[in-house]
C-alpha atoms as a PDB file:
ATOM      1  CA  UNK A   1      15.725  76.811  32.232  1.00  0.00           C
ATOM      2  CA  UNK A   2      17.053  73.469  30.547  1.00  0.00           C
ATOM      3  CA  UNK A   3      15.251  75.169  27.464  1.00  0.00           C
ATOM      4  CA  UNK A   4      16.833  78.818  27.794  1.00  0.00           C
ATOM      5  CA  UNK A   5      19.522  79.877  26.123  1.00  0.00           C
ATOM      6  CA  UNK A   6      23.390  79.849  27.144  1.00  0.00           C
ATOM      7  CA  UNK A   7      26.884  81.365  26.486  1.00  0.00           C
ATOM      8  CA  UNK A   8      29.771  79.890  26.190  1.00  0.00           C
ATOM      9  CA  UNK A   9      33.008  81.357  26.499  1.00  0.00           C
ATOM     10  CA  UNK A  10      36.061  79.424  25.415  1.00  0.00           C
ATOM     11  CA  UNK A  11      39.481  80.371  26.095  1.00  0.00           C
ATOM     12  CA  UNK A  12      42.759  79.512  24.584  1.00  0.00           C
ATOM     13  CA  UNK A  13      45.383  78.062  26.699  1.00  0.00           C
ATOM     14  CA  UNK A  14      48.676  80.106  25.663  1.00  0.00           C
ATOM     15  CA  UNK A  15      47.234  82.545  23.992  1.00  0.00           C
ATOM     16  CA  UNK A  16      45.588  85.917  25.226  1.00  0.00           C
ATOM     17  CA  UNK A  17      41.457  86.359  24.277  1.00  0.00           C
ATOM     18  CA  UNK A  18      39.057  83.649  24.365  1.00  0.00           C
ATOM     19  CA  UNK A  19      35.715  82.834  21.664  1.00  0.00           C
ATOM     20  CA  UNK A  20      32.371  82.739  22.870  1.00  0.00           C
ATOM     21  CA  UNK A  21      29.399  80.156  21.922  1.00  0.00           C
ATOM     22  CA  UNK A  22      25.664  80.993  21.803  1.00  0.00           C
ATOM     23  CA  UNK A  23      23.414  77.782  21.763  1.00  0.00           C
ATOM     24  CA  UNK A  24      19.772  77.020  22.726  1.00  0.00           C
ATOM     25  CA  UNK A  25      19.273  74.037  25.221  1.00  0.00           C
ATOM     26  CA  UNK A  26      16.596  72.178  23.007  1.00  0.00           C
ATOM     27  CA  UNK A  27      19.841  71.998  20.576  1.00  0.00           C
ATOM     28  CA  UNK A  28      22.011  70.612  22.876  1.00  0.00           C
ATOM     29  CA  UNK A  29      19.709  67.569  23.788  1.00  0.00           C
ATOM     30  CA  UNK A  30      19.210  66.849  19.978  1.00  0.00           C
ATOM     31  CA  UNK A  31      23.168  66.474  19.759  1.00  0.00           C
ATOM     32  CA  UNK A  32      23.690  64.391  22.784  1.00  0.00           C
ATOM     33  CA  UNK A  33      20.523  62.050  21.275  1.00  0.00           C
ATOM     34  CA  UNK A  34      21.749  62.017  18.350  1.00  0.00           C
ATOM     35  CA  UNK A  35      25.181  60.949  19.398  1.00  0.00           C
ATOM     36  CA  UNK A  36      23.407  58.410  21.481  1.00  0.00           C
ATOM     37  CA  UNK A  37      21.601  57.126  18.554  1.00  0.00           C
ATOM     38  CA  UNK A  38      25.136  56.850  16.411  1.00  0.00           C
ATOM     39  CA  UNK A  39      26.345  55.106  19.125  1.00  0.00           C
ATOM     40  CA  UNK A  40      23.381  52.635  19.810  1.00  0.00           C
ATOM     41  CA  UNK A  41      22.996  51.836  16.064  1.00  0.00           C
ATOM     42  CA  UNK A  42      26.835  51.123  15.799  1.00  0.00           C
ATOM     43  CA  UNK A  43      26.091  48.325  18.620  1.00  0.00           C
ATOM     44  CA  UNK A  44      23.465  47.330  16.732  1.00  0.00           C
ATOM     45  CA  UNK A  45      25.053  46.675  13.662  1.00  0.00           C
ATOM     46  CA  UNK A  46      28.152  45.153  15.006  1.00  0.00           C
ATOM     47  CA  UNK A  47      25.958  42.470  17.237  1.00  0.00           C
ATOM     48  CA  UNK A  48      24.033  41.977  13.323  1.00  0.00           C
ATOM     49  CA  UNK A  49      27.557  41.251  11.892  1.00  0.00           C
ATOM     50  CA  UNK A  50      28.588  38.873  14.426  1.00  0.00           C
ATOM     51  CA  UNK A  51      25.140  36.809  14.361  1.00  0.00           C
ATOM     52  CA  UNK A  52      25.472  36.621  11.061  1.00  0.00           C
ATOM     53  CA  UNK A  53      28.742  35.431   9.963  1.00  0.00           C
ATOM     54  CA  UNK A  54      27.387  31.719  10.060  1.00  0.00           C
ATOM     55  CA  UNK A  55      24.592  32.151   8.409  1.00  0.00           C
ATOM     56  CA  UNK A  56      26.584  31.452   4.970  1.00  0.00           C
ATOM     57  CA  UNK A  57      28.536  28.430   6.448  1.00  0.00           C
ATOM     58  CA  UNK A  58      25.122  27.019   8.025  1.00  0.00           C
ATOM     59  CA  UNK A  59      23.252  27.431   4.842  1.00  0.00           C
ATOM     60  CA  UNK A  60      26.008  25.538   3.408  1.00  0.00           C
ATOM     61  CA  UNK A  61      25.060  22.766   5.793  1.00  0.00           C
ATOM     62  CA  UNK A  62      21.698  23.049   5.154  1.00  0.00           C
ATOM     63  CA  UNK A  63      22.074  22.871   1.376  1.00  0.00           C
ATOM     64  CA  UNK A  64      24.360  20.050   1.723  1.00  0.00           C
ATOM     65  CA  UNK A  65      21.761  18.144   4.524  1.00  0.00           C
ATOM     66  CA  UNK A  66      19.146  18.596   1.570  1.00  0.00           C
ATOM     67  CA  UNK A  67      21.130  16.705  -1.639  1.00  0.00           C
ATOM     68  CA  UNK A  68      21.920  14.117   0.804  1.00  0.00           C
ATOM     69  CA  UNK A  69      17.755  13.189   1.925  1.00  0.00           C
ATOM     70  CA  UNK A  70      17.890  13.722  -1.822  1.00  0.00           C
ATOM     71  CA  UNK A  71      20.008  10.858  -2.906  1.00  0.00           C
ATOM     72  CA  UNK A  72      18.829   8.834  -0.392  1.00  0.00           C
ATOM     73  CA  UNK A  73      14.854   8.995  -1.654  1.00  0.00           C
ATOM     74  CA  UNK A  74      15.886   8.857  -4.954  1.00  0.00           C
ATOM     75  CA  UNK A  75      18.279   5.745  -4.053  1.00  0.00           C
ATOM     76  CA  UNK A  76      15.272   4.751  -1.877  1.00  0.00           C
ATOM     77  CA  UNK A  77      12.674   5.137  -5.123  1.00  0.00           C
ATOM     78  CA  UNK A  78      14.908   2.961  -7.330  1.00  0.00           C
ATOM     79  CA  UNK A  79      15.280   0.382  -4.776  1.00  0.00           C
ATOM     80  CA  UNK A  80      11.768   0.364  -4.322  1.00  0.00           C
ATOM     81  CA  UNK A  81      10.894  -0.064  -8.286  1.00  0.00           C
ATOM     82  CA  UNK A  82      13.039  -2.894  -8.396  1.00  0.00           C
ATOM     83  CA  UNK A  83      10.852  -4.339  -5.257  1.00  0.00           C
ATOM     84  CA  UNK A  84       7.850  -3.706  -7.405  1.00  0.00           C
ATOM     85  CA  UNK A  85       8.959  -4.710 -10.621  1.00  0.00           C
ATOM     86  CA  UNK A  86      10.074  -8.309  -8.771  1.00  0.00           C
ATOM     87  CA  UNK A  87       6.712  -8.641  -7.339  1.00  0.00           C
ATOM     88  CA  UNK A  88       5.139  -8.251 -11.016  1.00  0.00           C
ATOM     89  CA  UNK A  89       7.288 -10.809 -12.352  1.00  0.00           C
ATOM     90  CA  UNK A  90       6.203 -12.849  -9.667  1.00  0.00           C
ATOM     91  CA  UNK A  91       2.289 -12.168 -10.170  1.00  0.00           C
ATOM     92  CA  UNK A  92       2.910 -12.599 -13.623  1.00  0.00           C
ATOM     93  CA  UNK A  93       4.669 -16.145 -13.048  1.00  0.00           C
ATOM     94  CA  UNK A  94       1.809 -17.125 -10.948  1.00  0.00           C
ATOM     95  CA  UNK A  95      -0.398 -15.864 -13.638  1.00  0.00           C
ATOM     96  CA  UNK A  96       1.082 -18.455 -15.980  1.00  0.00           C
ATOM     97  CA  UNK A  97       1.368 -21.109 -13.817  1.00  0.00           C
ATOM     98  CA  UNK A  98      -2.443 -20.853 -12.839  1.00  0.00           C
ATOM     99  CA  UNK A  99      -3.792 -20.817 -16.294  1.00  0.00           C
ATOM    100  CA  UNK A 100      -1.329 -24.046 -16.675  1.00  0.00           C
ATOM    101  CA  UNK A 101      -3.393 -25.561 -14.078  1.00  0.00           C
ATOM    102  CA  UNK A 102      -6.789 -23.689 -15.728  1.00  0.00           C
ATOM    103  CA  UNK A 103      -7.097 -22.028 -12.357  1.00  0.00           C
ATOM    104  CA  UNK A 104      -6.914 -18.492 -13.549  1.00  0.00           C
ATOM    105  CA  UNK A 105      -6.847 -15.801 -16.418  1.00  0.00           C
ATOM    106  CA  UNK A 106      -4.357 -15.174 -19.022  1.00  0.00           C
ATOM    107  CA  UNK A 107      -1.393 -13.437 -18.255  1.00  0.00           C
ATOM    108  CA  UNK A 108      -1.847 -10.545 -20.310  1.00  0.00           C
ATOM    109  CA  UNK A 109      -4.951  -9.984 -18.260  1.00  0.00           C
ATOM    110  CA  UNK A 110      -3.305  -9.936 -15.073  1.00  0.00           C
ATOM    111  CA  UNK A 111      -2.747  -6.068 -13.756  1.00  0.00           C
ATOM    112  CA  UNK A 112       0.571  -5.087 -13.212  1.00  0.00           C
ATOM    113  CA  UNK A 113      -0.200  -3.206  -9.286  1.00  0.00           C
ATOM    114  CA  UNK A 114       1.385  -1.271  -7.822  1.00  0.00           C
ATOM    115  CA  UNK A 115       3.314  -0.380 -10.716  1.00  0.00           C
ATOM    116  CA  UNK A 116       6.426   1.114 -11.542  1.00  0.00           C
ATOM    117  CA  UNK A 117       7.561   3.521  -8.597  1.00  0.00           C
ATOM    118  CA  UNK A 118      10.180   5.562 -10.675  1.00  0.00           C
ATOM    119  CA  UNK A 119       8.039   6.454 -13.243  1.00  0.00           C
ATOM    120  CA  UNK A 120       5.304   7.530 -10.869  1.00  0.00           C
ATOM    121  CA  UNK A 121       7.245   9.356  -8.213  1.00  0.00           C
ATOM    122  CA  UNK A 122      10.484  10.367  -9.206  1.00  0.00           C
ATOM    123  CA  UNK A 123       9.515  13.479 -10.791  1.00  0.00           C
ATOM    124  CA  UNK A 124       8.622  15.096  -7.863  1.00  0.00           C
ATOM    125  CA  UNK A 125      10.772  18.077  -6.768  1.00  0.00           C
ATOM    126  CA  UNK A 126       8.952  18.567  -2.992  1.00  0.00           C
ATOM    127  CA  UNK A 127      11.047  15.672  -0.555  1.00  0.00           C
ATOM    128  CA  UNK A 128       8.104  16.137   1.797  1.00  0.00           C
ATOM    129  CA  UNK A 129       5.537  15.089  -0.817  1.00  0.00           C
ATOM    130  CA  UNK A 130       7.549  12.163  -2.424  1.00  0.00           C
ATOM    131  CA  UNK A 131       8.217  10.792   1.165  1.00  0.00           C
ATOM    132  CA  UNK A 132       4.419  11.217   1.417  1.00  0.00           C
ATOM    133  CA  UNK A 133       3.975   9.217  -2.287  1.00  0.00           C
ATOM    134  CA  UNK A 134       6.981   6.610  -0.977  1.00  0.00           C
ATOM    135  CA  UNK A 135       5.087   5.992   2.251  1.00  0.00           C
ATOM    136  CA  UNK A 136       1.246   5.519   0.291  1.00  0.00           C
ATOM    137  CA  UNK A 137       3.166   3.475  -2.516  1.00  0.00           C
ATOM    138  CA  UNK A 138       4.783   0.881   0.588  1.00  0.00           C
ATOM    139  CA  UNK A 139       1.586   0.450   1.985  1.00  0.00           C
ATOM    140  CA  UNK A 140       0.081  -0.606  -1.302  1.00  0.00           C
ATOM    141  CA  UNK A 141       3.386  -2.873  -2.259  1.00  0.00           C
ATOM    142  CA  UNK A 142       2.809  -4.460   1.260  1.00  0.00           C
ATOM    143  CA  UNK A 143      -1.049  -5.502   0.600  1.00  0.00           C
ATOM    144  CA  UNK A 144      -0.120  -6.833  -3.097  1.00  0.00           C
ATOM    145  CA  UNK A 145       2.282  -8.778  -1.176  1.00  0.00           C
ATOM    146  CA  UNK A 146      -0.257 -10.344   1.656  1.00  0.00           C
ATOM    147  CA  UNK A 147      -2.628 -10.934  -1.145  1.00  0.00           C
ATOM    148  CA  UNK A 148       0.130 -12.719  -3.439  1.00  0.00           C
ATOM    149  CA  UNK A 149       1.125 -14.764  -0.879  1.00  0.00           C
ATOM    150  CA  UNK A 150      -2.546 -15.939  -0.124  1.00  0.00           C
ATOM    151  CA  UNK A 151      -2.979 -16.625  -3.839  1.00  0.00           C
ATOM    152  CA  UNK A 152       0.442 -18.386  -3.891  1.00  0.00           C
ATOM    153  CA  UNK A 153      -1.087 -21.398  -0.895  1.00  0.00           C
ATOM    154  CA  UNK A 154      -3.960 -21.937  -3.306  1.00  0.00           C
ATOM    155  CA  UNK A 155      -1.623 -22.428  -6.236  1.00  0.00           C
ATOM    156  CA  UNK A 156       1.233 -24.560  -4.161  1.00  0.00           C
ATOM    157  CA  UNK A 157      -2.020 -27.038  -2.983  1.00  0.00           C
ATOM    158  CA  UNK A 158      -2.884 -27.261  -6.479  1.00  0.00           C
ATOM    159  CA  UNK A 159       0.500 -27.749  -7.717  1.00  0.00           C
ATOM    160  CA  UNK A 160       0.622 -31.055  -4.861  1.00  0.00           C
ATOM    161  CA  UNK A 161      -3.047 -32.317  -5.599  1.00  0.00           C
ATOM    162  CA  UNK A 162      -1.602 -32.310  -9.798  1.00  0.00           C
ATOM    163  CA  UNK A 163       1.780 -32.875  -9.338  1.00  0.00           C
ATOM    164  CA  UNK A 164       1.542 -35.770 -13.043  1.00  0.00           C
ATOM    165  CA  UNK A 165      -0.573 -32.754 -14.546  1.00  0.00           C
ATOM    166  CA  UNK A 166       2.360 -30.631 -14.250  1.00  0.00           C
ATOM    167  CA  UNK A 167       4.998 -32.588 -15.029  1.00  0.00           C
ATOM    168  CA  UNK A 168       3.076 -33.257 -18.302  1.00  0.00           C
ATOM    169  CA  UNK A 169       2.731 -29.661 -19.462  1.00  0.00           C
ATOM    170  CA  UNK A 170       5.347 -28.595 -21.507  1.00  0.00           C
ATOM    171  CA  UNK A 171       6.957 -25.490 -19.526  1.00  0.00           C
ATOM    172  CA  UNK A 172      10.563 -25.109 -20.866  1.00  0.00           C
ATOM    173  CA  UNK A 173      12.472 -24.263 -24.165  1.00  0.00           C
ATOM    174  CA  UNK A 174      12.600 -26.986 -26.765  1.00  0.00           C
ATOM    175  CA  UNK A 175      15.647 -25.510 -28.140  1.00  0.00           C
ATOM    176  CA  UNK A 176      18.501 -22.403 -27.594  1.00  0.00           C
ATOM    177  CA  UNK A 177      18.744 -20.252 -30.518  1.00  0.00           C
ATOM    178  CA  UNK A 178      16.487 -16.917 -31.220  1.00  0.00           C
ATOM    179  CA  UNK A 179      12.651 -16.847 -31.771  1.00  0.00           C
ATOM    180  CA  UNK A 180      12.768 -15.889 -35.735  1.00  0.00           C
ATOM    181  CA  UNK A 181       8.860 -16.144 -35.665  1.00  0.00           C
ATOM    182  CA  UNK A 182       6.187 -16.140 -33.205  1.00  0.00           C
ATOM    183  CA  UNK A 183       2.797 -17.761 -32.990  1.00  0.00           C
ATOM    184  CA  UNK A 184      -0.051 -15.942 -34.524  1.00  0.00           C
ATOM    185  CA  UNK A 185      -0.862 -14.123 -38.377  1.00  0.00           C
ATOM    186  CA  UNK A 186       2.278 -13.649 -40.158  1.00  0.00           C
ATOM    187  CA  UNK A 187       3.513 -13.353 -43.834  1.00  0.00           C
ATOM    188  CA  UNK A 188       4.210 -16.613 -46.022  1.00  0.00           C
ATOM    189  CA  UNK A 189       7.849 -16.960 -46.187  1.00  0.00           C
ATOM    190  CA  UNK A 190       7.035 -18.427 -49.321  1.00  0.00           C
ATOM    191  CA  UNK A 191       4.946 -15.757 -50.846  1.00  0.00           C
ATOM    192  CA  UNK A 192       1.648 -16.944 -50.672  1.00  0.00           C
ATOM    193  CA  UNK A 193       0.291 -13.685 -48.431  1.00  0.00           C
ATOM    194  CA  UNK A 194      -0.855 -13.534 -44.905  1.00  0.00           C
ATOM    195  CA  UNK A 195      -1.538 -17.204 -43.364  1.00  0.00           C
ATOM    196  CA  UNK A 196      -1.143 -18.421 -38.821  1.00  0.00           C
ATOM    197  CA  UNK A 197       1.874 -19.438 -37.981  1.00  0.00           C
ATOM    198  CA  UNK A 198       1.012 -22.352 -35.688  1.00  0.00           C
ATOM    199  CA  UNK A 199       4.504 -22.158 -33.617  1.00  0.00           C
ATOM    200  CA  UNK A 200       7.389 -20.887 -32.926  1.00  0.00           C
ATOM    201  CA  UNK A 201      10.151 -20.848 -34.871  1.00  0.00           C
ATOM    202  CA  UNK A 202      13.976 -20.796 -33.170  1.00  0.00           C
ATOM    203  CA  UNK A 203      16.808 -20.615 -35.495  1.00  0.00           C
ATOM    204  CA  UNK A 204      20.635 -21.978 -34.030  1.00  0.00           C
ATOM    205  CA  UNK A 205      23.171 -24.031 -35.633  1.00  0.00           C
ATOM    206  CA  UNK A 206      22.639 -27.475 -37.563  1.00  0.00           C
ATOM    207  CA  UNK A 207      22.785 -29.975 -35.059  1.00  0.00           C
ATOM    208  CA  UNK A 208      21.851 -28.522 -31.941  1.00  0.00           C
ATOM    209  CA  UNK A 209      19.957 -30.172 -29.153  1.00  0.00           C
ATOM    210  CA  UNK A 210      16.029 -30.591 -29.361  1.00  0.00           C
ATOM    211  CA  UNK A 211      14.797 -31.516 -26.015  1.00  0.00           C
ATOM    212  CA  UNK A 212      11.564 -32.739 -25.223  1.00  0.00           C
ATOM    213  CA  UNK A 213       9.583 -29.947 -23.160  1.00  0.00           C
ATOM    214  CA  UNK A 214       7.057 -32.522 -21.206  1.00  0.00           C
ATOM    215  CA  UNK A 215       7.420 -35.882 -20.241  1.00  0.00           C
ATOM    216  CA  UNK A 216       4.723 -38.168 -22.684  1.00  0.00           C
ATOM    217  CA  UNK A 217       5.056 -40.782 -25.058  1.00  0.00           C
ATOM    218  CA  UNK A 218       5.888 -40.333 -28.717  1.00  0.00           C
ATOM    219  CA  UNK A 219       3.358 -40.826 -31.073  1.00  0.00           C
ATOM    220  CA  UNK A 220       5.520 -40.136 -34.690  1.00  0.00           C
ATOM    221  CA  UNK A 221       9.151 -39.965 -34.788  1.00  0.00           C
ATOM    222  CA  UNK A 222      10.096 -39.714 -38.544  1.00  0.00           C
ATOM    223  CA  UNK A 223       9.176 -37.767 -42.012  1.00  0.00           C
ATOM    224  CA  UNK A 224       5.743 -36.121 -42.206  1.00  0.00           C
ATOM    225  CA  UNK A 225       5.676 -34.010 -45.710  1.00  0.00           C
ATOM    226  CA  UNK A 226       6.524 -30.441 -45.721  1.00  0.00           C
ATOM    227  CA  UNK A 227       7.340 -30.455 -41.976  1.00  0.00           C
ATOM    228  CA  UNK A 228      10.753 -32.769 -42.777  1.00  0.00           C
ATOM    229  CA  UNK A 229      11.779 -34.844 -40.075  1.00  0.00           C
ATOM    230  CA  UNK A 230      10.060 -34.227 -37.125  1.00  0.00           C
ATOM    231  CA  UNK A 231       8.881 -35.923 -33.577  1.00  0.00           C
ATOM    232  CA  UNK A 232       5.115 -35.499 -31.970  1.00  0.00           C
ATOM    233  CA  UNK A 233       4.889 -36.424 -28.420  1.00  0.00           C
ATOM    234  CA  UNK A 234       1.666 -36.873 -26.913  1.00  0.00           C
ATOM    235  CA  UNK A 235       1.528 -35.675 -23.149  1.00  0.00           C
ATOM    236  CA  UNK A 236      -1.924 -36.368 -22.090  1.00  0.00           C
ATOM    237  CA  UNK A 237      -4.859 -34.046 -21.089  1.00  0.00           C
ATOM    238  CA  UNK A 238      -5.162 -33.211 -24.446  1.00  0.00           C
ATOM    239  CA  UNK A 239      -1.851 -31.601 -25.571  1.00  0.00           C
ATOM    240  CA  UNK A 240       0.271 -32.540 -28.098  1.00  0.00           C
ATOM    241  CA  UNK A 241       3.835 -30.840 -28.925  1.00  0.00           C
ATOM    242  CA  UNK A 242       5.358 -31.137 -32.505  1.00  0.00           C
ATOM    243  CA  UNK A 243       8.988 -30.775 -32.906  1.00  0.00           C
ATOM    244  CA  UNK A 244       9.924 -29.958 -36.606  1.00  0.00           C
ATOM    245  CA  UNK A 245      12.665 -29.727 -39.560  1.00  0.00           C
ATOM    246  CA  UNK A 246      14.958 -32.035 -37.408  1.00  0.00           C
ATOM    247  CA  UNK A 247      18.067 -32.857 -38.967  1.00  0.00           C
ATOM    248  CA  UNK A 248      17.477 -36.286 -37.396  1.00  0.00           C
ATOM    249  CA  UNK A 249      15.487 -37.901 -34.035  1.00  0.00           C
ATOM    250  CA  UNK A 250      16.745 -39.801 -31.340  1.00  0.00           C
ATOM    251  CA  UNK A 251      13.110 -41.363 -30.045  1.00  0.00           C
ATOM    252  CA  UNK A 252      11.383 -44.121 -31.905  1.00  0.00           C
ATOM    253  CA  UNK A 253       7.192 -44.344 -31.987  1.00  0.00           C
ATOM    254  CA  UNK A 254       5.738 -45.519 -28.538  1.00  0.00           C
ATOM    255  CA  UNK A 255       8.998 -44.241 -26.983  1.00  0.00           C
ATOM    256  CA  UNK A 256       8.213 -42.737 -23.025  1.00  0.00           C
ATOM    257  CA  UNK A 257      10.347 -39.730 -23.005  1.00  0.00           C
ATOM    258  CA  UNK A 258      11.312 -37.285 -20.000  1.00  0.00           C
ATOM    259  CA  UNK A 259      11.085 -33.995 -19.706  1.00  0.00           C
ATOM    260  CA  UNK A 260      14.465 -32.500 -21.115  1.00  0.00           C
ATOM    261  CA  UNK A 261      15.551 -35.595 -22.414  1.00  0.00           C
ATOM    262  CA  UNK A 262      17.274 -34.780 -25.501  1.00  0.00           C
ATOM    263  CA  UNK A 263      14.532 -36.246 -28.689  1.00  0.00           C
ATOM    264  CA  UNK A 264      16.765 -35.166 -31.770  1.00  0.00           C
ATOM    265  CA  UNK A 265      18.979 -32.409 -33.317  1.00  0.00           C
ATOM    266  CA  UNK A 266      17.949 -28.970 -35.807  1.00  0.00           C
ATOM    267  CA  UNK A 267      18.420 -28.948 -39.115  1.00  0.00           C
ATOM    268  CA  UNK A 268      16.415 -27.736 -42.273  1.00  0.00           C
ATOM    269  CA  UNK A 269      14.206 -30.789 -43.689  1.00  0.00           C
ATOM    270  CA  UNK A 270      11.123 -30.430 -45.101  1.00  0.00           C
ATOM    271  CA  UNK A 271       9.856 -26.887 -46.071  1.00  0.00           C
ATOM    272  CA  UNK A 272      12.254 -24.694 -44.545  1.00  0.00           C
ATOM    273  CA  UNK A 273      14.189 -21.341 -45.458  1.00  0.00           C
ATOM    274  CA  UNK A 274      16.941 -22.473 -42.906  1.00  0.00           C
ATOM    275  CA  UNK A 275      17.965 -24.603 -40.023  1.00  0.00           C
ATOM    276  CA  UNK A 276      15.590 -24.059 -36.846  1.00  0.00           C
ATOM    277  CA  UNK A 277      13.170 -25.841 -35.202  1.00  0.00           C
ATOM    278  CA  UNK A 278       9.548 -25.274 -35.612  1.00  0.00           C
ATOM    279  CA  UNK A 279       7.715 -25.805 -32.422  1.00  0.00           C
ATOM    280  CA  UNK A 280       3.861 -26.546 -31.953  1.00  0.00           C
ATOM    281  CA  UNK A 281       1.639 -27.222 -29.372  1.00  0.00           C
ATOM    282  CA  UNK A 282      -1.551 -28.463 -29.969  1.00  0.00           C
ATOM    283  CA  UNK A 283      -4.557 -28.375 -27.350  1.00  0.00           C
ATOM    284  CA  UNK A 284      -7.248 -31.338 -28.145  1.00  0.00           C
ATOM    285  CA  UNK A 285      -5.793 -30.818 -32.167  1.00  0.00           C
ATOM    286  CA  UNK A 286      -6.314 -26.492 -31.547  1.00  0.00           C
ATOM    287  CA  UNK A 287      -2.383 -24.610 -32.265  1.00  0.00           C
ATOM    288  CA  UNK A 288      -2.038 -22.785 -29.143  1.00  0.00           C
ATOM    289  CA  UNK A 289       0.358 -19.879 -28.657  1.00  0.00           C
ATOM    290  CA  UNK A 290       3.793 -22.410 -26.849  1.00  0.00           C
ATOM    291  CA  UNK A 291       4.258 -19.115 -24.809  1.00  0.00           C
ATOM    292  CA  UNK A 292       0.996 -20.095 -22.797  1.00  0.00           C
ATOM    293  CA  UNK A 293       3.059 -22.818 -21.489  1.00  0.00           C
ATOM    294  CA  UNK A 294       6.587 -21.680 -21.189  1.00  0.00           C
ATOM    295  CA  UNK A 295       8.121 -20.597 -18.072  1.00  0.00           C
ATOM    296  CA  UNK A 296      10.214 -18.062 -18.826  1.00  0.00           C
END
């Protein structure tokens, strides 16, 4: 019966006759179904509207949560490269120090662990992954600290068992000015091709301070042919420091002398293209490289 078919008759309130409907039953449950339907997917899609109307302002958030944990690793990273680079200044001073003492290597020798954090990590797009790189590069810094603080014991006992040895090496500037020529093969400035330089060479003012870098006792304080007026101080253990082109000397021969105690003044005497200081220091009569002993 639900499935038969039906007539409806309609009249018109007012007016005389009436219309009259035919309509199977199967159609009348599609309509009401489909109405339902409407109705039910309306609901539907106002409850969708309503969830979603945050959904811009809380990806908002969200984008705004993420450039702030960026700037912070990336102000984390930098931090932590300066950490690093500190530490290899220090390994690097202890470097210099030890081969000072003959304990150790040269310098240049030395590696430079853990290395420079910005240049290795910062490049990374993923924050999980460069938290992951941050974390592994901590854990290294931390052991190259522990081990340069074991290493720095052995050097501080050495540094109290040779406290005269130290005081006798010759570990600071002679003179301010700027290094015009370094230690090592260079041109002739007076055109007579490639030949060492046996020094430094730092160019200032006529007249300004020479100091002595080393306490020792002075073993030539005056003229010595193309090297002007000059000073050699002899600091025991072998080394030697020359101080050269001086427009004059304050220190006579035999003269004990203190580290930064002021031996004479810069000038141009001798051989010289121009008023600096030529600096030597000689290891059992060898030129050695002054930057060996200088602590910068």
């Amino acid at each position: 019966m639900l499935f038969g078919k039906y007539h409806i008759v309609i009249f018109t309130e007012g007016r005389s006759g009436s219309r009259s409907l035919r309509m199977h039953g199967w159609l009348a449950i599609v309509a009401v179904l489909l109405v339902a339907g409407l109705v039910c997917g309306n609901v539907w899609l106002v409850q969708s509207w309503l969830d979603s109307r945050h959904l811009g302002e809380d990806l908002g958030n969200a984008q705004r949560l993420l450039e702030d944990q960026r700037r912070q690793l990336v102000s984390l990273a930098e931090r932590l490269s300066v950490v690093s680079q500190d530490l290899v200044r220090v390994q690097n001073f202890d470097a210099k120090l030890r081969l000072m003492m003959n304990m150790e290597k040269d310098p240049d020798q030395v590696g430079n662990e853990p290395g420079d954090f910005s240049r290795t990590y910062l490049p990374l797009h993923r924050q999980e992954l460069a938290a992951r790189k941050m974390q592994d590069f901590l854990s290294r810094l931390s052991e190259s600290v522990r081990l340069e603080e074991v290493l720095q014991q052995d050097l501080l006992r050495a540094l109290r068992t040779n406290r005269d040895t130290l005081s006798s090496l010759p570990s600071i500037w002679p003179a301010t000015g700027f290094v015009t020529s370094s230690f090592g093969m260079r041109s002739s400035p007076f055109g007579r091709g490639r030949q060492l330089h046996k020094g430094l060479d730092i160019s200032n003012r006529t007249g300004t301070p020479i100091v002595a870098t080393a306490q020792g006792t002075v073993i030539l304080s005056g003229r010595d042919g193309a090297y002007g007026i000059c000073v050699e101080i002899n600091h025991g253990g072998g080394i030697v420091t020359k101080y050269a082109h001086l427009n004059k000397t304050l220190v006579e021969n035999g003269q004990w002398v203190k580290r930064g105690q002021v031996i004479g003044h810069m000038g141009m005497t001798g051989r010289s293209t121009g008023p600096h200081l030529h600096y030597e220091v000689r290891l059992n009569g060898v030129p050695v490289n002054p930057m060996r002993y200088i602590l910068e």
